[in-house]
C-alpha atoms as a PDB file:
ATOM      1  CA  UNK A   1      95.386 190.145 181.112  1.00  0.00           C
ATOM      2  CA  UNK A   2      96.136 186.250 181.526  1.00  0.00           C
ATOM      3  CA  UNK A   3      97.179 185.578 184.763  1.00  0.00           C
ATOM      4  CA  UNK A   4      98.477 182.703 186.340  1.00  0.00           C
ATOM      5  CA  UNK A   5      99.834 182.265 189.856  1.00  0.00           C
ATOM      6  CA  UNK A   6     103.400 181.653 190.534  1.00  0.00           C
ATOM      7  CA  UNK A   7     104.502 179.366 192.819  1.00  0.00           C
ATOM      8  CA  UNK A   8     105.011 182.628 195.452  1.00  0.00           C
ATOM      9  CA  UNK A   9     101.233 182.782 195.401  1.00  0.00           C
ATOM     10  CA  UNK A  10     100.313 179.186 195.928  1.00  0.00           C
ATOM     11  CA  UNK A  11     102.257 179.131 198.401  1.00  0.00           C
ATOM     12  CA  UNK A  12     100.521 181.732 200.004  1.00  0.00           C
ATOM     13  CA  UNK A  13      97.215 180.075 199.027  1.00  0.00           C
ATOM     14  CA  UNK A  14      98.505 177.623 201.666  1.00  0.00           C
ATOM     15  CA  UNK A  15      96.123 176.986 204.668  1.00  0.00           C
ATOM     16  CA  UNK A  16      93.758 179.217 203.383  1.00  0.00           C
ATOM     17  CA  UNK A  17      95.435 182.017 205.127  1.00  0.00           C
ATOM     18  CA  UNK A  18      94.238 184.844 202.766  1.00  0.00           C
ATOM     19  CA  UNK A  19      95.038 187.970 205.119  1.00  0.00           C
ATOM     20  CA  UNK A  20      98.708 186.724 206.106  1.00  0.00           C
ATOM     21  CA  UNK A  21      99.202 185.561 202.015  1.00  0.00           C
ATOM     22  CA  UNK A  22      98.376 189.057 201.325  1.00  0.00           C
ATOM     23  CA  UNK A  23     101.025 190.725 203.538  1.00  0.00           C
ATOM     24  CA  UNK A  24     103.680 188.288 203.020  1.00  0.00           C
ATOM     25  CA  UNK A  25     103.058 188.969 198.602  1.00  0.00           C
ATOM     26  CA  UNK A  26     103.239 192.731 199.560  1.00  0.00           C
ATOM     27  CA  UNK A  27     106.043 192.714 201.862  1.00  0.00           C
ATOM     28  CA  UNK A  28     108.053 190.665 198.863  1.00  0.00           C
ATOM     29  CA  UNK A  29     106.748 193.264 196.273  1.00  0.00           C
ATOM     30  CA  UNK A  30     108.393 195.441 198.695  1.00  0.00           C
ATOM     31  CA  UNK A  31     111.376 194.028 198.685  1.00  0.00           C
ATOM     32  CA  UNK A  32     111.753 193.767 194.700  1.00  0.00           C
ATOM     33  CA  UNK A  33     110.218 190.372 194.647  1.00  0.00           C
ATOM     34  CA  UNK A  34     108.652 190.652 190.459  1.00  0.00           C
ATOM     35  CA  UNK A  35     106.496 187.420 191.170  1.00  0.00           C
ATOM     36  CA  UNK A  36     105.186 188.864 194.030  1.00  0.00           C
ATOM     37  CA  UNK A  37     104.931 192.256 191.901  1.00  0.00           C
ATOM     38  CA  UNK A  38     103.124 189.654 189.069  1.00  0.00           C
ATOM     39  CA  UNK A  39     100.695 188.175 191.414  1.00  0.00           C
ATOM     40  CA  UNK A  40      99.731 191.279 192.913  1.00  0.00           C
ATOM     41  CA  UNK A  41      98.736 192.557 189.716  1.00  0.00           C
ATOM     42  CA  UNK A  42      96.626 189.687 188.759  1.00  0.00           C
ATOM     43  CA  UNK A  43      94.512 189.677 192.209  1.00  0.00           C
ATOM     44  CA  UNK A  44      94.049 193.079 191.609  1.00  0.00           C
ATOM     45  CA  UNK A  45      92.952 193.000 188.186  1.00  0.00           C
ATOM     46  CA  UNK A  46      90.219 190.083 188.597  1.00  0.00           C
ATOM     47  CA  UNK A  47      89.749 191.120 192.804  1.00  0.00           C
ATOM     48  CA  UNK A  48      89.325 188.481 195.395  1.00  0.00           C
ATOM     49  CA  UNK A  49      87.179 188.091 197.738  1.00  0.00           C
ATOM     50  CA  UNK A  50      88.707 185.506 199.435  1.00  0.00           C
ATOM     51  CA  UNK A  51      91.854 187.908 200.049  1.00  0.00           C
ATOM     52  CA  UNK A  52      90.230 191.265 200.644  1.00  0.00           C
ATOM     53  CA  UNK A  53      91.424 192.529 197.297  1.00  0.00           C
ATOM     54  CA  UNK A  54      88.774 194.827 194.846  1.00  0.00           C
ATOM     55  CA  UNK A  55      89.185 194.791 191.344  1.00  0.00           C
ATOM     56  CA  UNK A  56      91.227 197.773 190.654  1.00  0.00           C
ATOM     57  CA  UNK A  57      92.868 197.815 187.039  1.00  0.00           C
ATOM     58  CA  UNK A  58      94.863 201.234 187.343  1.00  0.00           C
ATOM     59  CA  UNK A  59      96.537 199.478 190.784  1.00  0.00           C
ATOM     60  CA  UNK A  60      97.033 196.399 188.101  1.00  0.00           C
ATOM     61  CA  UNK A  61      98.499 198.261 185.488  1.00  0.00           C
ATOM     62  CA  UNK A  62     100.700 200.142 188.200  1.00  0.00           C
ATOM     63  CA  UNK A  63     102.711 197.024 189.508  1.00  0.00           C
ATOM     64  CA  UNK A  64     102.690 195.500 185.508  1.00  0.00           C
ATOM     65  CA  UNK A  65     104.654 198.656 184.960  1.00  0.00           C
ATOM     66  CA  UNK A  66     106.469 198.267 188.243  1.00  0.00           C
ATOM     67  CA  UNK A  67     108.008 194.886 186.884  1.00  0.00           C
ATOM     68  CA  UNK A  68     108.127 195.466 183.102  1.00  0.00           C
ATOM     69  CA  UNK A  69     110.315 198.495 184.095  1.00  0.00           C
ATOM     70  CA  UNK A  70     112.767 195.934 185.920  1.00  0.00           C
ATOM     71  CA  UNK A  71     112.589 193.636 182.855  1.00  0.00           C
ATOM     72  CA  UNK A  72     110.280 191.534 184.270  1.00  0.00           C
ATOM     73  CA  UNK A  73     109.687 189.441 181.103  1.00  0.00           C
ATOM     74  CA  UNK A  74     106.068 187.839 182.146  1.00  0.00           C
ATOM     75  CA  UNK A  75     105.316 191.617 182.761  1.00  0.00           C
ATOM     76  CA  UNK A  76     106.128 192.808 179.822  1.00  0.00           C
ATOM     77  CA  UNK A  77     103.743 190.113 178.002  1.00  0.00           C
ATOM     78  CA  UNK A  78     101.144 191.131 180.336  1.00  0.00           C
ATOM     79  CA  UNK A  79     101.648 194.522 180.116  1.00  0.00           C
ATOM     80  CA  UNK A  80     101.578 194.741 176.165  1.00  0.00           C
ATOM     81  CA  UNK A  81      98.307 192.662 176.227  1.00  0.00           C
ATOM     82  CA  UNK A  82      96.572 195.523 178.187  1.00  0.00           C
ATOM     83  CA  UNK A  83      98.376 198.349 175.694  1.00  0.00           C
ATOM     84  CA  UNK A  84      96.956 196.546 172.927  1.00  0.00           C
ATOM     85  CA  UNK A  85      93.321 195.699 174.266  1.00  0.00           C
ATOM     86  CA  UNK A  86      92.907 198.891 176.834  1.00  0.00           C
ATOM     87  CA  UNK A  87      92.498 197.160 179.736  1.00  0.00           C
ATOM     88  CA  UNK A  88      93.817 199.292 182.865  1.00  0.00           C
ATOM     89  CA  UNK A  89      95.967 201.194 179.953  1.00  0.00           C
ATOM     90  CA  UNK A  90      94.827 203.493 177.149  1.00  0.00           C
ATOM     91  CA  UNK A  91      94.809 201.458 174.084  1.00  0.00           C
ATOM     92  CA  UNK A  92      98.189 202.010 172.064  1.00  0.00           C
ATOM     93  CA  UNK A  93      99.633 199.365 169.353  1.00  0.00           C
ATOM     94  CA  UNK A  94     102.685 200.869 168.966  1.00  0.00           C
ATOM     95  CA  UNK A  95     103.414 200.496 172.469  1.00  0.00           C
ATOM     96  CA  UNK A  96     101.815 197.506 172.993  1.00  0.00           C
ATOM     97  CA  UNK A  97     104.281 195.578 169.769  1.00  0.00           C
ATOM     98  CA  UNK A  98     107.424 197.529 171.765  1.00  0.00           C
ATOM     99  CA  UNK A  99     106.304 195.520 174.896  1.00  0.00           C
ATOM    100  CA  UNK A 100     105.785 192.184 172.776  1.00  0.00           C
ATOM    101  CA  UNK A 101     108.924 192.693 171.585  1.00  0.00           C
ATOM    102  CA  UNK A 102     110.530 193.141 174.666  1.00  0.00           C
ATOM    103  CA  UNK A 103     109.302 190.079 175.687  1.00  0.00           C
ATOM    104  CA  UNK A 104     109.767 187.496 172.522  1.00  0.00           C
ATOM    105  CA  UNK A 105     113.364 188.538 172.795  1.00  0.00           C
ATOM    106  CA  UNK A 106     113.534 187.168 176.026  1.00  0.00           C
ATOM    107  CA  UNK A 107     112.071 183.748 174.795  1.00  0.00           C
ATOM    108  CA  UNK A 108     107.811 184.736 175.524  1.00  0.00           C
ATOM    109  CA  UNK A 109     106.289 182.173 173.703  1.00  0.00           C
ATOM    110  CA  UNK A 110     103.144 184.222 173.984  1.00  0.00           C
ATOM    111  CA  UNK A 111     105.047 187.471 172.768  1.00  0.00           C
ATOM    112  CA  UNK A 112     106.435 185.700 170.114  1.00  0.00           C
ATOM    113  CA  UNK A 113     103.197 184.748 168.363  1.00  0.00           C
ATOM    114  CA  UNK A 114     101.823 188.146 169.568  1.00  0.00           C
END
């Protein structure tokens, strides 16, 4: 899964203030934030150190779902990518072009040329 940070997570990247970076992206995934939901996923599916987070790809996959689900169209890219390569997900094609799909309709330039 490609992942790169929004500008939530910068943010938070900020000072160097790991632990309180790490509640304030969960607290907005709480809240229905999807880039927090986005950049949750993509510190859990490489881990960091640096913010107490392990590599955990089903926790990954969860919050890609999460977002995808809410149309979340960076998600859905994401999301198809580990449908198609079985990363986190079982590997499924079908589902993984429905997600693409999803996605170049919403303008994905990476679903597009998926």
């Amino acid at each position: 899964m490609a992942h790169t940070p929004t500008a939530l997570r910068r943010q938070a990247d900020l000072g160097n203030h790991a632990n309180v970076g790490m509640r304030e992206l969960s607290r907005q995934a709480d809240l229905g934030n999807l880039e927090a939901l986005f950049d949750l996923a993509g510190l859990y599916h490489k881990g960091d150190q640096d913010w107490g987070v392990p590599q955990d790809d089903a926790e990954a996959t969860r919050l890609l779902h999460l977002a995808a689900e809410q149309g979340y169209v960076k998600e859905q890219y994401a999301l198809g990518v580990c449908c198609r390569d079985g990363n986190g997900e079982p590997q499924d094609d079908v589902e993984a072009v429905r997600l693409f799909r999803r996605a170049a309709k919403k303008g994905h330039a990476g679903a597009q040329s998926a």
